[in-house]
C-alpha atoms as a PDB file:
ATOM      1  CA  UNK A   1     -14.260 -12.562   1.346  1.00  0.00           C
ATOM      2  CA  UNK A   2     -12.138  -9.538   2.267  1.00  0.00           C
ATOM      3  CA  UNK A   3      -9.758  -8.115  -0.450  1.00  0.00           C
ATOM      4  CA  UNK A   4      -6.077  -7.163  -0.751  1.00  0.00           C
ATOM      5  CA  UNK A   5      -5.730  -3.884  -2.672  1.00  0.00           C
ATOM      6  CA  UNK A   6      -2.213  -2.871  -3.443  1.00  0.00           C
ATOM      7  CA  UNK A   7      -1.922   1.016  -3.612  1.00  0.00           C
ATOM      8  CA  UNK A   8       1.496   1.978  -4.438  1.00  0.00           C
ATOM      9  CA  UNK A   9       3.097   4.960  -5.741  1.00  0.00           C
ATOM     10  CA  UNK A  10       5.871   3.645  -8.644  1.00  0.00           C
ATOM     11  CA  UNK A  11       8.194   5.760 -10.938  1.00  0.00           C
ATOM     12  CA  UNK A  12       7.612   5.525 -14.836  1.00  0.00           C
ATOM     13  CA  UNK A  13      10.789   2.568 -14.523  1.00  0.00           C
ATOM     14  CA  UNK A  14       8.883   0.435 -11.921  1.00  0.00           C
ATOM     15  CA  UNK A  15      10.424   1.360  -8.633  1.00  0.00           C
ATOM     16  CA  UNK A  16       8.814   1.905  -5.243  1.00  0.00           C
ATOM     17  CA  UNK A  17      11.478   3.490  -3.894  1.00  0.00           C
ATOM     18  CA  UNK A  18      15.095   4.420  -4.146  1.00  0.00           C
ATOM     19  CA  UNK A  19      17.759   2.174  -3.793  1.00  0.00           C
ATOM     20  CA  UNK A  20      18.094   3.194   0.083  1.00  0.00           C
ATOM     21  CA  UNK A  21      14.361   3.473   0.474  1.00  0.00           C
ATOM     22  CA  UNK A  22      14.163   6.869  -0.183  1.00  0.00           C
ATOM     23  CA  UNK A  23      10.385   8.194  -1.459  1.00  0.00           C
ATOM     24  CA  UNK A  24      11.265  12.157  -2.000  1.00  0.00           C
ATOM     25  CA  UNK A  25      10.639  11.512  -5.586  1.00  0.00           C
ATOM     26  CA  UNK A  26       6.903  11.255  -4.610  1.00  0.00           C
ATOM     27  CA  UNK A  27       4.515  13.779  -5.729  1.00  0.00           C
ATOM     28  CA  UNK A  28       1.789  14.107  -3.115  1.00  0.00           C
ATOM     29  CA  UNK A  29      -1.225  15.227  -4.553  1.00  0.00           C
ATOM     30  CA  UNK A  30      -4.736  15.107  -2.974  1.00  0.00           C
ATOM     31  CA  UNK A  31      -6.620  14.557  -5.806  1.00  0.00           C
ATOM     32  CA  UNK A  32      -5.074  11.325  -6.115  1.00  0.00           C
ATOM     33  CA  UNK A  33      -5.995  10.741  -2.700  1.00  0.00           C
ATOM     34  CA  UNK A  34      -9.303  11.401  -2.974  1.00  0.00           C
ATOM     35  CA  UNK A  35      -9.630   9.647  -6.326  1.00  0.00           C
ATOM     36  CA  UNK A  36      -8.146   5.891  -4.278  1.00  0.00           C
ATOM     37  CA  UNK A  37     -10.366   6.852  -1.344  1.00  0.00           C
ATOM     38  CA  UNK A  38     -13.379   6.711  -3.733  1.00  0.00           C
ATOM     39  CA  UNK A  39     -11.790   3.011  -5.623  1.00  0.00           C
ATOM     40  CA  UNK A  40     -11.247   1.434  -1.951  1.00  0.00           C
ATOM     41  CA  UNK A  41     -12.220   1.647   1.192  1.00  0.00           C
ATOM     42  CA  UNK A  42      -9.960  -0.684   3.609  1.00  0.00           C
ATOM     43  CA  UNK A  43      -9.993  -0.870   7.097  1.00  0.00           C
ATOM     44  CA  UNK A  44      -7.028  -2.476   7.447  1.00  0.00           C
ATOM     45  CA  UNK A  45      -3.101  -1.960   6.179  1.00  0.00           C
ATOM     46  CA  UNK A  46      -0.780  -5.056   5.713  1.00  0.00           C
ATOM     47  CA  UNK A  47       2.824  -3.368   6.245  1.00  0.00           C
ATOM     48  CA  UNK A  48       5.892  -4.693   6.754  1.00  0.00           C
ATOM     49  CA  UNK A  49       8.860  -3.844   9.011  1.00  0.00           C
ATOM     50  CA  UNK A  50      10.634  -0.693   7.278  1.00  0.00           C
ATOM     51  CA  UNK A  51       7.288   0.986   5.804  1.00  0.00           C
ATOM     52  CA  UNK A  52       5.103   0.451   8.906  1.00  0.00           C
ATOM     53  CA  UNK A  53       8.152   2.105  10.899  1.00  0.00           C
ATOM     54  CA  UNK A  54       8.443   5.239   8.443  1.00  0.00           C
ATOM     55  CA  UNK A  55       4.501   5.813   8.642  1.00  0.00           C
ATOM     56  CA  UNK A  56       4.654   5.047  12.542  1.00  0.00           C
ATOM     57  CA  UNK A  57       7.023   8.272  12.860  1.00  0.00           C
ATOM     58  CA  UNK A  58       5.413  10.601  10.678  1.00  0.00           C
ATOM     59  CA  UNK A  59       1.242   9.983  10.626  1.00  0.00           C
ATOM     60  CA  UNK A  60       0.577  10.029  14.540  1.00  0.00           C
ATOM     61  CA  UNK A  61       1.985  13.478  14.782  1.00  0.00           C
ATOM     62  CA  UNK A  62       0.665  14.759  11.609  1.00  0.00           C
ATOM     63  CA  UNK A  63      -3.218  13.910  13.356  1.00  0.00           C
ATOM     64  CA  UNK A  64      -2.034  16.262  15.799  1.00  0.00           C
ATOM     65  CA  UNK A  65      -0.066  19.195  13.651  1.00  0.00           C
ATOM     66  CA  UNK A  66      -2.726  22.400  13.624  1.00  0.00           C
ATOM     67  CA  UNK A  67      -0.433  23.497  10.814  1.00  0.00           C
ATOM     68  CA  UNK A  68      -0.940  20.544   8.729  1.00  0.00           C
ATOM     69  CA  UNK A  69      -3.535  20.382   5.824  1.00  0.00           C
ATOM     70  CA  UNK A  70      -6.934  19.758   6.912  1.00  0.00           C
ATOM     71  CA  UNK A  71      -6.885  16.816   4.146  1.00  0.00           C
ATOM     72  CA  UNK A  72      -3.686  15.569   5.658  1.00  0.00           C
ATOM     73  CA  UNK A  73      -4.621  15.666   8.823  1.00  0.00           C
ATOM     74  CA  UNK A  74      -8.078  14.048   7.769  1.00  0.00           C
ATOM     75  CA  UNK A  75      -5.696  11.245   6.573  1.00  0.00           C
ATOM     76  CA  UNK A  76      -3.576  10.985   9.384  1.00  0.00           C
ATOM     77  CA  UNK A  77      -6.996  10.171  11.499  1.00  0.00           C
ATOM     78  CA  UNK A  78      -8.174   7.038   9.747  1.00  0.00           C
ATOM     79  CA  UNK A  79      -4.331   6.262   9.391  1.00  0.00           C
ATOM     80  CA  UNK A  80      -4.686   5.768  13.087  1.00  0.00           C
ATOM     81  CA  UNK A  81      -8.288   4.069  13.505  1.00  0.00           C
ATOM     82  CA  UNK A  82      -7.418   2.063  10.890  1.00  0.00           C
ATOM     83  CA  UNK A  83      -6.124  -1.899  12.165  1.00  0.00           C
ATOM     84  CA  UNK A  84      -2.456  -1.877  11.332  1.00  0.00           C
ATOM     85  CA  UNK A  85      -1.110  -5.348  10.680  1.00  0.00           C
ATOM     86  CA  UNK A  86       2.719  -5.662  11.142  1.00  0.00           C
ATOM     87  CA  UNK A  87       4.606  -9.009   9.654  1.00  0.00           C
ATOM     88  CA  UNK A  88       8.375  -8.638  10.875  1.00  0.00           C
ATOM     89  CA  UNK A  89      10.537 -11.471  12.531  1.00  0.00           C
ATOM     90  CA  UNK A  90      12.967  -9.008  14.137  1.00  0.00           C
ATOM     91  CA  UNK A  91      10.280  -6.133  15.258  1.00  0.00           C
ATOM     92  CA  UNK A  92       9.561  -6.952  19.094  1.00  0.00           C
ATOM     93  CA  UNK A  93       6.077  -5.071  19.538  1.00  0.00           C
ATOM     94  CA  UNK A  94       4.468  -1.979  17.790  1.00  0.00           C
ATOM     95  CA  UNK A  95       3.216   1.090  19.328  1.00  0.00           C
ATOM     96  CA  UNK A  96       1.213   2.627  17.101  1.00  0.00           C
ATOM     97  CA  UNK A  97      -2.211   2.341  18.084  1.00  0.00           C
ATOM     98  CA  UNK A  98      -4.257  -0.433  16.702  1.00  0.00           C
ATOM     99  CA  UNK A  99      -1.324  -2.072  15.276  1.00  0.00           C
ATOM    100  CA  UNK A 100      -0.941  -5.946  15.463  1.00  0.00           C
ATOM    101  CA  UNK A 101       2.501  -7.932  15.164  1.00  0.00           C
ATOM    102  CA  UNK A 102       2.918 -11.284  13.399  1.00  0.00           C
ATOM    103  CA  UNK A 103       5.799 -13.016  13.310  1.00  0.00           C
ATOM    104  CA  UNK A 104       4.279 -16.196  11.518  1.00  0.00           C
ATOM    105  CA  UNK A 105       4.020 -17.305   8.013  1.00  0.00           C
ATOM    106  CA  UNK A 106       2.633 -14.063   6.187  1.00  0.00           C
ATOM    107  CA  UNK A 107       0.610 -16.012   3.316  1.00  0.00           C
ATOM    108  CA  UNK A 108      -1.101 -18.198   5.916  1.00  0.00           C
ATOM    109  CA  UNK A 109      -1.750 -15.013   8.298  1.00  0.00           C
ATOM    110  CA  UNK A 110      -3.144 -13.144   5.414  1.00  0.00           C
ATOM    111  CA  UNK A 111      -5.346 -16.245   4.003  1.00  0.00           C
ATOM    112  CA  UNK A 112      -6.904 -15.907   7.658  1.00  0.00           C
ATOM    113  CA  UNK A 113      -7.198 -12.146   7.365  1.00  0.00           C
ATOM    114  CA  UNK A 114      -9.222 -12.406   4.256  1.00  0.00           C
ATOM    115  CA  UNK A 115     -11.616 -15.067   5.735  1.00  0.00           C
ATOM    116  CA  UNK A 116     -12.637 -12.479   8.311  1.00  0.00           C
ATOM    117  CA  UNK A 117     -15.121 -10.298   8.640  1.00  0.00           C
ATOM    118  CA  UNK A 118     -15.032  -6.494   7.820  1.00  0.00           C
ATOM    119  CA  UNK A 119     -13.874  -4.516   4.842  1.00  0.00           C
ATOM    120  CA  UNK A 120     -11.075  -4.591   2.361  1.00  0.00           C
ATOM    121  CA  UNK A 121      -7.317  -4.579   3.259  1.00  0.00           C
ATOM    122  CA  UNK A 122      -4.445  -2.453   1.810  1.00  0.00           C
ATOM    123  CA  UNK A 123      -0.668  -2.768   0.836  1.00  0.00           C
ATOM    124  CA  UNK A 124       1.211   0.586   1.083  1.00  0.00           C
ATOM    125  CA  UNK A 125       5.043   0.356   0.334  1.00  0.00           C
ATOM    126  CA  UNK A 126       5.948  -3.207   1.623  1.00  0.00           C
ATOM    127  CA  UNK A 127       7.743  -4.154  -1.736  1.00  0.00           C
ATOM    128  CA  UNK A 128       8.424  -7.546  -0.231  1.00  0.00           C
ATOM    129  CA  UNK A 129       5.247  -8.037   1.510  1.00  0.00           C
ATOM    130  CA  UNK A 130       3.586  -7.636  -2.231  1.00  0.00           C
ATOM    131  CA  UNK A 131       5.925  -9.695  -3.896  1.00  0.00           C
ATOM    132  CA  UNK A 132       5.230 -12.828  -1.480  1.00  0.00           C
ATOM    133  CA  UNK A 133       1.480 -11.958  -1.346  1.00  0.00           C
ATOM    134  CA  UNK A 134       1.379 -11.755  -5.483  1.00  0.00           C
ATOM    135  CA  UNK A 135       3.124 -15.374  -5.799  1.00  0.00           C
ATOM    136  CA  UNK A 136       1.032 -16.604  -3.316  1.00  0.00           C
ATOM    137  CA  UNK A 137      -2.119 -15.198  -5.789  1.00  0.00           C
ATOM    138  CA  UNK A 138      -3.750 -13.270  -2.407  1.00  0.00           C
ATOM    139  CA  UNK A 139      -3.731  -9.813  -4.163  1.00  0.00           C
ATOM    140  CA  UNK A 140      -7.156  -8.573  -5.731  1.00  0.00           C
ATOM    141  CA  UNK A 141      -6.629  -5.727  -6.794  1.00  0.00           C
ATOM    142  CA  UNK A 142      -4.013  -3.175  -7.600  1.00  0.00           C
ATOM    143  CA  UNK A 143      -4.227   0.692  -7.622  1.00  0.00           C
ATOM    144  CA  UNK A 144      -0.564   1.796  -9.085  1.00  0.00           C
ATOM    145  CA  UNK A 145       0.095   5.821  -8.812  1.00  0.00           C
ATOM    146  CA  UNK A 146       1.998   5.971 -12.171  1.00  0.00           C
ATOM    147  CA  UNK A 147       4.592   9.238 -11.253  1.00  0.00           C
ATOM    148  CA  UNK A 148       6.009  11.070 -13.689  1.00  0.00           C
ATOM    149  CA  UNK A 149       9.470  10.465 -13.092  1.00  0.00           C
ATOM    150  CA  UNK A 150      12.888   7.986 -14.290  1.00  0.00           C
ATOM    151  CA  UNK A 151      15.064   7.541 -11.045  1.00  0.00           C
ATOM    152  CA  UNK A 152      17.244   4.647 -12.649  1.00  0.00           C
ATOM    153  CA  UNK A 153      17.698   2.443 -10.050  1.00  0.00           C
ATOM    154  CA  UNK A 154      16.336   1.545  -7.075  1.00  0.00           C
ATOM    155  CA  UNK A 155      13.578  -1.138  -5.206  1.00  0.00           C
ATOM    156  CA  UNK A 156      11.154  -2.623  -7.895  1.00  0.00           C
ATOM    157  CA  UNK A 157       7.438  -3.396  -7.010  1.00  0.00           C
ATOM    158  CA  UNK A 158       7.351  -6.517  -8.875  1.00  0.00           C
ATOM    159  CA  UNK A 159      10.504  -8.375  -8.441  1.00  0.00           C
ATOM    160  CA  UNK A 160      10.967 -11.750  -8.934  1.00  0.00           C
ATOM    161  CA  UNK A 161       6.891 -11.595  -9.077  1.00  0.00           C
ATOM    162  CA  UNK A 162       5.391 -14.513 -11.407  1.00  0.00           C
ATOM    163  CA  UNK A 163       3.323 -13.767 -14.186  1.00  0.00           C
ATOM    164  CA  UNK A 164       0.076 -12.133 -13.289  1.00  0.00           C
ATOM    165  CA  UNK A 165      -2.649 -11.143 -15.724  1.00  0.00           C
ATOM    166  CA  UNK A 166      -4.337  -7.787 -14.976  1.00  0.00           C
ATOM    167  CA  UNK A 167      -8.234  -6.694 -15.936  1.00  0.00           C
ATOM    168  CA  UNK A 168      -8.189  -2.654 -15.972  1.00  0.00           C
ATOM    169  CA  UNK A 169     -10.976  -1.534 -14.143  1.00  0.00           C
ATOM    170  CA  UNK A 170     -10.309   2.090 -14.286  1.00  0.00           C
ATOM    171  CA  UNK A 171      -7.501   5.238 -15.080  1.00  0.00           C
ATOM    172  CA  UNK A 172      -7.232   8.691 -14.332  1.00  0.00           C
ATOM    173  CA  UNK A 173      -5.197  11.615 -14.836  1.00  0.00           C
ATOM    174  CA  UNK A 174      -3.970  14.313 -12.822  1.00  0.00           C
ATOM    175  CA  UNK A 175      -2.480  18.088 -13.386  1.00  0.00           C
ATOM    176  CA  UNK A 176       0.613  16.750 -11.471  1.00  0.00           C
ATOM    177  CA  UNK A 177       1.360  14.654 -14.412  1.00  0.00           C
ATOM    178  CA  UNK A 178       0.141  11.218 -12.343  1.00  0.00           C
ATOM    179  CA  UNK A 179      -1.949   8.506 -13.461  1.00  0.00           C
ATOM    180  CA  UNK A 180      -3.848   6.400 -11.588  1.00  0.00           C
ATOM    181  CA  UNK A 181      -4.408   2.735 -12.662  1.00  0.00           C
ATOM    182  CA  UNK A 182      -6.852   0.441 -11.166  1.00  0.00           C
ATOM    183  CA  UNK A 183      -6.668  -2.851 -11.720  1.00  0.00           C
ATOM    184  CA  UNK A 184      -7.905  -6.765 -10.314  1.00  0.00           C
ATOM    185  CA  UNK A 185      -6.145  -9.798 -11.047  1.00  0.00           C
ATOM    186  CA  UNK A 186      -7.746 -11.193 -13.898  1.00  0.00           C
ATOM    187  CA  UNK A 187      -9.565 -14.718 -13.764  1.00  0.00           C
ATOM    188  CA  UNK A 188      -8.312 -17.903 -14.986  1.00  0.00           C
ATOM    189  CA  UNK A 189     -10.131 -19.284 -17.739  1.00  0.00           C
ATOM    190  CA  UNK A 190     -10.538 -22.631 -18.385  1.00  0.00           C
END
């Protein structure tokens, strides 16, 4: 069965973002790229509506920026090969290519997704689309970018998320001050 990996940059306070969305707080930092790459290898990213939109208008051209990092661009190509699955109910199509729209029941779309075949699947951003998926227990794993930062306010990961107990598989620290935590959702015992 096909995974759902979470990978989700969060400040120090457990936000994803600010309280209007904004990410400038983010510290990119390819070693923490390279370090997920190695931890998961999806071929598909669950997004919804506002984060699939905000990668839509920045990755496709970045594939195609000379002046771009060779890593970034390197990113921005399996960005793009990579299926993008869509859940909105206002969205009327998607552009980007290989991107599917669903407009159904997200936990019954996903429960399908993970019967299929090929590899793993990934969250990025989509604070609500993780907070239905974690109630509805079809999250696997989670890698959380811990940033070094308090911004005070803003969108939390894991709001109004129940109770989930965590294994750690795996941390790391970076020079930027990040750590990386891996983690599965730990199994019920008896």
């Amino acid at each position: 069965m096909r995974k759902v990996i979470v990978f989700n940059s969060v400040s120090i306070d457990g936000y994803f973002a600010g309280p209007n969305g904004e990410v400038d707080w983010f510290i990119h930092d390819p070693a923490v790229d390279k370090a997920a790459h190695e931890m998961m290898n999806p071929d598909t990213i669950l997004f919804g509506k506002v984060t699939y939109q905000m990668f839509e208008n920045y990755w496709p051209h970045v594939a195609r920026d000379s002046h771009a990092a060779e890593g970034v661009r390197i990113m921005a190509n399996e960005l793009n090969q990579m299926t993008k699955v869509v859940f909105s109910k206002t969205l009327k199509e998607v552009t980007w290519e290989n991107s599917k729209l669903f407009h159904g029941n997200l936990a019954e779309e996903v429960r399908k997704l993970k019967q299929e075949k090929g590899a793993d699947m990934t969250i990025f951003g989509s604070g609500t689309i993780v907070q239905q998926l974690a109630n509805e227990g079809l999250i696997d794993e989670l890698l959380i970018v811990a940033t070094p930062i308090v911004i005070g306010t803003g969108k939390q990961l894991f709001k109004d998320v129940k109770e989930m107990k965590l294994e750690l598989l795996e941390t790391k620290h970076f020079d930027s001050g990040i750590v990386l935590l891996h983690y599965r959702i730990a199994t019920k015992g008896p």
